[in-house]
Protein backbone atom coordinates (compact mmCIF):
# COMPACT_ATOMS: atom_id res chain seq x y z
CA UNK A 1 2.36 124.85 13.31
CA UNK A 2 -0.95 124.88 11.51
CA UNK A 3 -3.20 121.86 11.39
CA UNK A 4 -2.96 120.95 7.78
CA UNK A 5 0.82 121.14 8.57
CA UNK A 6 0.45 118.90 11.44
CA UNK A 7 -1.58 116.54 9.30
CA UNK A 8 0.34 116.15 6.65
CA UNK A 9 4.08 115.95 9.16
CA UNK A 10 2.26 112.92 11.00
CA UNK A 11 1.10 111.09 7.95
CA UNK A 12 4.66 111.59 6.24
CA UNK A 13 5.88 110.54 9.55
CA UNK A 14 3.80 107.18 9.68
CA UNK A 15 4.49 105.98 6.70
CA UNK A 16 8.60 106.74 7.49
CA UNK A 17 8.83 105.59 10.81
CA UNK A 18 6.32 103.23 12.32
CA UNK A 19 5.09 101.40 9.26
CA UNK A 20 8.97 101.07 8.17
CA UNK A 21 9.46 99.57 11.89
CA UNK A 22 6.20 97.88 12.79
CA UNK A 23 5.72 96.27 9.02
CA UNK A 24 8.24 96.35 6.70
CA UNK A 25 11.00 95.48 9.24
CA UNK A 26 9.09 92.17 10.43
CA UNK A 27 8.53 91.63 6.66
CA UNK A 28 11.78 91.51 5.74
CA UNK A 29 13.08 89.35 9.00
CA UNK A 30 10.22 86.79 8.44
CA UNK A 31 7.99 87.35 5.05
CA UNK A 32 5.52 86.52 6.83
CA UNK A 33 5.96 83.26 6.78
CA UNK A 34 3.91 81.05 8.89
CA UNK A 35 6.27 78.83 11.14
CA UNK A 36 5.58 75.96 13.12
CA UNK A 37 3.54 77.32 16.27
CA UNK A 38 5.63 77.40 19.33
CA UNK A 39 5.39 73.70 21.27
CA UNK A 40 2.45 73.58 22.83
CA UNK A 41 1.19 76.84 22.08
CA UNK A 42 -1.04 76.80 18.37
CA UNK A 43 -3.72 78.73 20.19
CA UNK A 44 -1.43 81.74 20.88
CA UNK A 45 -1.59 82.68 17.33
CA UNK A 46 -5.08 83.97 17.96
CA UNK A 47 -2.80 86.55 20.74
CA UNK A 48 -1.15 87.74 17.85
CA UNK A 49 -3.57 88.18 15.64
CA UNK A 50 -5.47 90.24 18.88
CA UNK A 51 -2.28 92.45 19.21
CA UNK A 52 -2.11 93.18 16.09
CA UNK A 53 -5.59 94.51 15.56
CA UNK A 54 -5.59 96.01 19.11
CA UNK A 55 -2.39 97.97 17.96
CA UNK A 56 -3.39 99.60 14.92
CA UNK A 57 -6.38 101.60 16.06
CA UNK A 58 -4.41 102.95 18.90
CA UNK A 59 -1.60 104.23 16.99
CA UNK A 60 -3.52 105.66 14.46
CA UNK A 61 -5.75 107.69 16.98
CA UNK A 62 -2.73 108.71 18.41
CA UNK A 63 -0.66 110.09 15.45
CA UNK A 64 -4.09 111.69 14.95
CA UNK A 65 -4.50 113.43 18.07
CA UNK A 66 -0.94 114.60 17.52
CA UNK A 67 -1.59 116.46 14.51
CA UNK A 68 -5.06 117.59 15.65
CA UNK A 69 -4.53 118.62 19.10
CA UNK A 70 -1.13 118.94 19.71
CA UNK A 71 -1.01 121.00 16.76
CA UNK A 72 2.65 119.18 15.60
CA UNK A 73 4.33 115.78 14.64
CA UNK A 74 5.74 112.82 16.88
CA UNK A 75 8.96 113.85 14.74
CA UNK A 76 11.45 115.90 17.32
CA UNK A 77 12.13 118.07 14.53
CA UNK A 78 8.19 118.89 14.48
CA UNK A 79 7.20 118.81 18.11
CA UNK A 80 4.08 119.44 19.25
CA UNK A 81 2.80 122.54 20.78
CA UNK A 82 0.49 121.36 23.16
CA UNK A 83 0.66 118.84 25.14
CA UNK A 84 -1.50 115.51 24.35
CA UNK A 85 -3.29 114.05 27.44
CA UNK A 86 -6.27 112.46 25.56
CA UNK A 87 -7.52 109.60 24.38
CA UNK A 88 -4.86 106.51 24.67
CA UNK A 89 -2.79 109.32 26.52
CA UNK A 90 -4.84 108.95 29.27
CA UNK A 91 -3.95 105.30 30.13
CA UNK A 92 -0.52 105.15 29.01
CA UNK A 93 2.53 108.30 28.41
CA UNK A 94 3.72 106.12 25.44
CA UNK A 95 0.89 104.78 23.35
CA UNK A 96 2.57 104.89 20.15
CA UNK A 97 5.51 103.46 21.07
CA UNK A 98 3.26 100.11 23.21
CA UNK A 99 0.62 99.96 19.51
CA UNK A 100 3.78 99.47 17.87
CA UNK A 101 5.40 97.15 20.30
CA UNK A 102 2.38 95.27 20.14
CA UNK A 103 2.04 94.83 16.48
CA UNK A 104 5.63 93.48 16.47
CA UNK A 105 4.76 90.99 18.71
CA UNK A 106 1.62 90.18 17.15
CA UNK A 107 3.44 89.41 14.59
CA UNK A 108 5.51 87.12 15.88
CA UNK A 109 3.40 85.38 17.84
CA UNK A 110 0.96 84.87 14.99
CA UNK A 111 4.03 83.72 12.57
CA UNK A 112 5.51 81.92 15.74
CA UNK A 113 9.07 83.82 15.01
CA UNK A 114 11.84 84.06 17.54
CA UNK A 115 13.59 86.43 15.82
CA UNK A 116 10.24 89.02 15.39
CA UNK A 117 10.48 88.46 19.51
CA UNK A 118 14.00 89.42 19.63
CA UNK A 119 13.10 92.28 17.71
CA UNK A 120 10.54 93.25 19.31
CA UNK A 121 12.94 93.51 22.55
CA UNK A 122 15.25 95.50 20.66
CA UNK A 123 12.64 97.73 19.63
CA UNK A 124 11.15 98.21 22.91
CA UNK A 125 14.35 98.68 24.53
CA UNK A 126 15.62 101.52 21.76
CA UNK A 127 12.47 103.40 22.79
CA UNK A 128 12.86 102.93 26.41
CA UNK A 129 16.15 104.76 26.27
CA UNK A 130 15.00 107.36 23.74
CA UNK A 131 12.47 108.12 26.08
CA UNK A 132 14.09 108.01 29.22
CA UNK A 133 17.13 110.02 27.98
CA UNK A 134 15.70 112.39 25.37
CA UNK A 135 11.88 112.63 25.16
CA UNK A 136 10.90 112.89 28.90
CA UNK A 137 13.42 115.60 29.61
CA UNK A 138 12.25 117.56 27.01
CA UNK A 139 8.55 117.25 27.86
CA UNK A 140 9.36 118.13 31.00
CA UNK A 141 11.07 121.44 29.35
CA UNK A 142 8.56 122.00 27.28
CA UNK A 143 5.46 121.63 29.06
CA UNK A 144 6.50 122.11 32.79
CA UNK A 145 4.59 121.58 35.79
CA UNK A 146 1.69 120.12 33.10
CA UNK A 147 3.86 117.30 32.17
CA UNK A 148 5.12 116.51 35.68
CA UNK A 149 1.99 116.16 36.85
CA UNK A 150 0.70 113.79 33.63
CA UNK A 151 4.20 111.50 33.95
CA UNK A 152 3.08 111.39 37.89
CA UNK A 153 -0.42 109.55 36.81
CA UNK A 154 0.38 107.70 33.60
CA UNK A 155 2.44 104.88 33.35
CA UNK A 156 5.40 104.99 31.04
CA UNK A 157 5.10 101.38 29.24
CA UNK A 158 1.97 99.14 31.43
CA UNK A 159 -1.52 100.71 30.16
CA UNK A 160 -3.41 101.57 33.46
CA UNK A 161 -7.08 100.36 33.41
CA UNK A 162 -9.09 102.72 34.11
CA UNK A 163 -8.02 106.29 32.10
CA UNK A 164 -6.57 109.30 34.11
CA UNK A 165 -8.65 112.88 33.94
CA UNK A 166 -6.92 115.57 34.07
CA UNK A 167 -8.01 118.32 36.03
């Protein structure tokens, strides 16, 4: 795939998928409406509004480095060719799928919604299986000994600290 191709697959791609799931979704469960903060916890809205902000940035780079390095889409239908071990990649094997979590949650800490947290399960859990039963066997098809070897240092879901190098 060429890299205007790429580009333009990812950014069709974000708008379908994770701004559909990690913003309009939310929207329509909540409005975002501001609830009554959880007992106890009015300070936690600050969380939120951190996950939120910490979220966007790293799926953006991601989708990105998709496009510009892996030369292809997050979209199965548009893999990419290469595989992406760079950037957020390097401290977590799903960084698209955690920025996203992580805005949904944001969100409902900030708007102290149960049903955003619920979601955000639900979410998280649909991914988990997608990933465990479609996207890691295919990476592993695709890419081999390369992958193996990435999956073996990077966590699935819990960001490591400090970022993995590749050799």
């Amino acid at each position: 795939m060429r890299r205007q191709t790429a580009v333009i697959g990812s950014a069709v791609f974000f708008v379908a998928v994770p701004l559909v799931v990690g913003g309009i979704i939310p929207w329509l469960l909540n409005g975002w409406q501001f609830r009554p903060a959880f007992p106890g916890m009015a300070p936690i809205r600050l969380a939120g509004i951190a996950l939120v902000l910490a979220g966007l940035p790293v799926l953006i780079d991601s989708f990105a480095r998709f496009a510009l390095q892996g030369l292809g889409t997050p979209a199965p239908v548009a893999p990419t060719r290469h595989l992406v071990v760079t950037g957020f990649y390097r401290h977590v094997r799903n960084p698209m799928y955690v920025a996203v979590l992580a805005v949904i949650l944001g969100q409902a800490l900030l708007f102290a919604d149960v049903r955003l947290l619920a979601y955000g399960f639900v979410f998280w859990l649909a991914c988990h299986l997608f990933v465990v039963f479609y996207e890691e066997p295919t990476l592993s098809r695709s890419f081999g000994a390369d992958y193996d070897v990435f999956r073996a240092n990077v966590p699935r879901w819990i960001p490591r600290f400090r970022p993995w190098s590749p050799r």
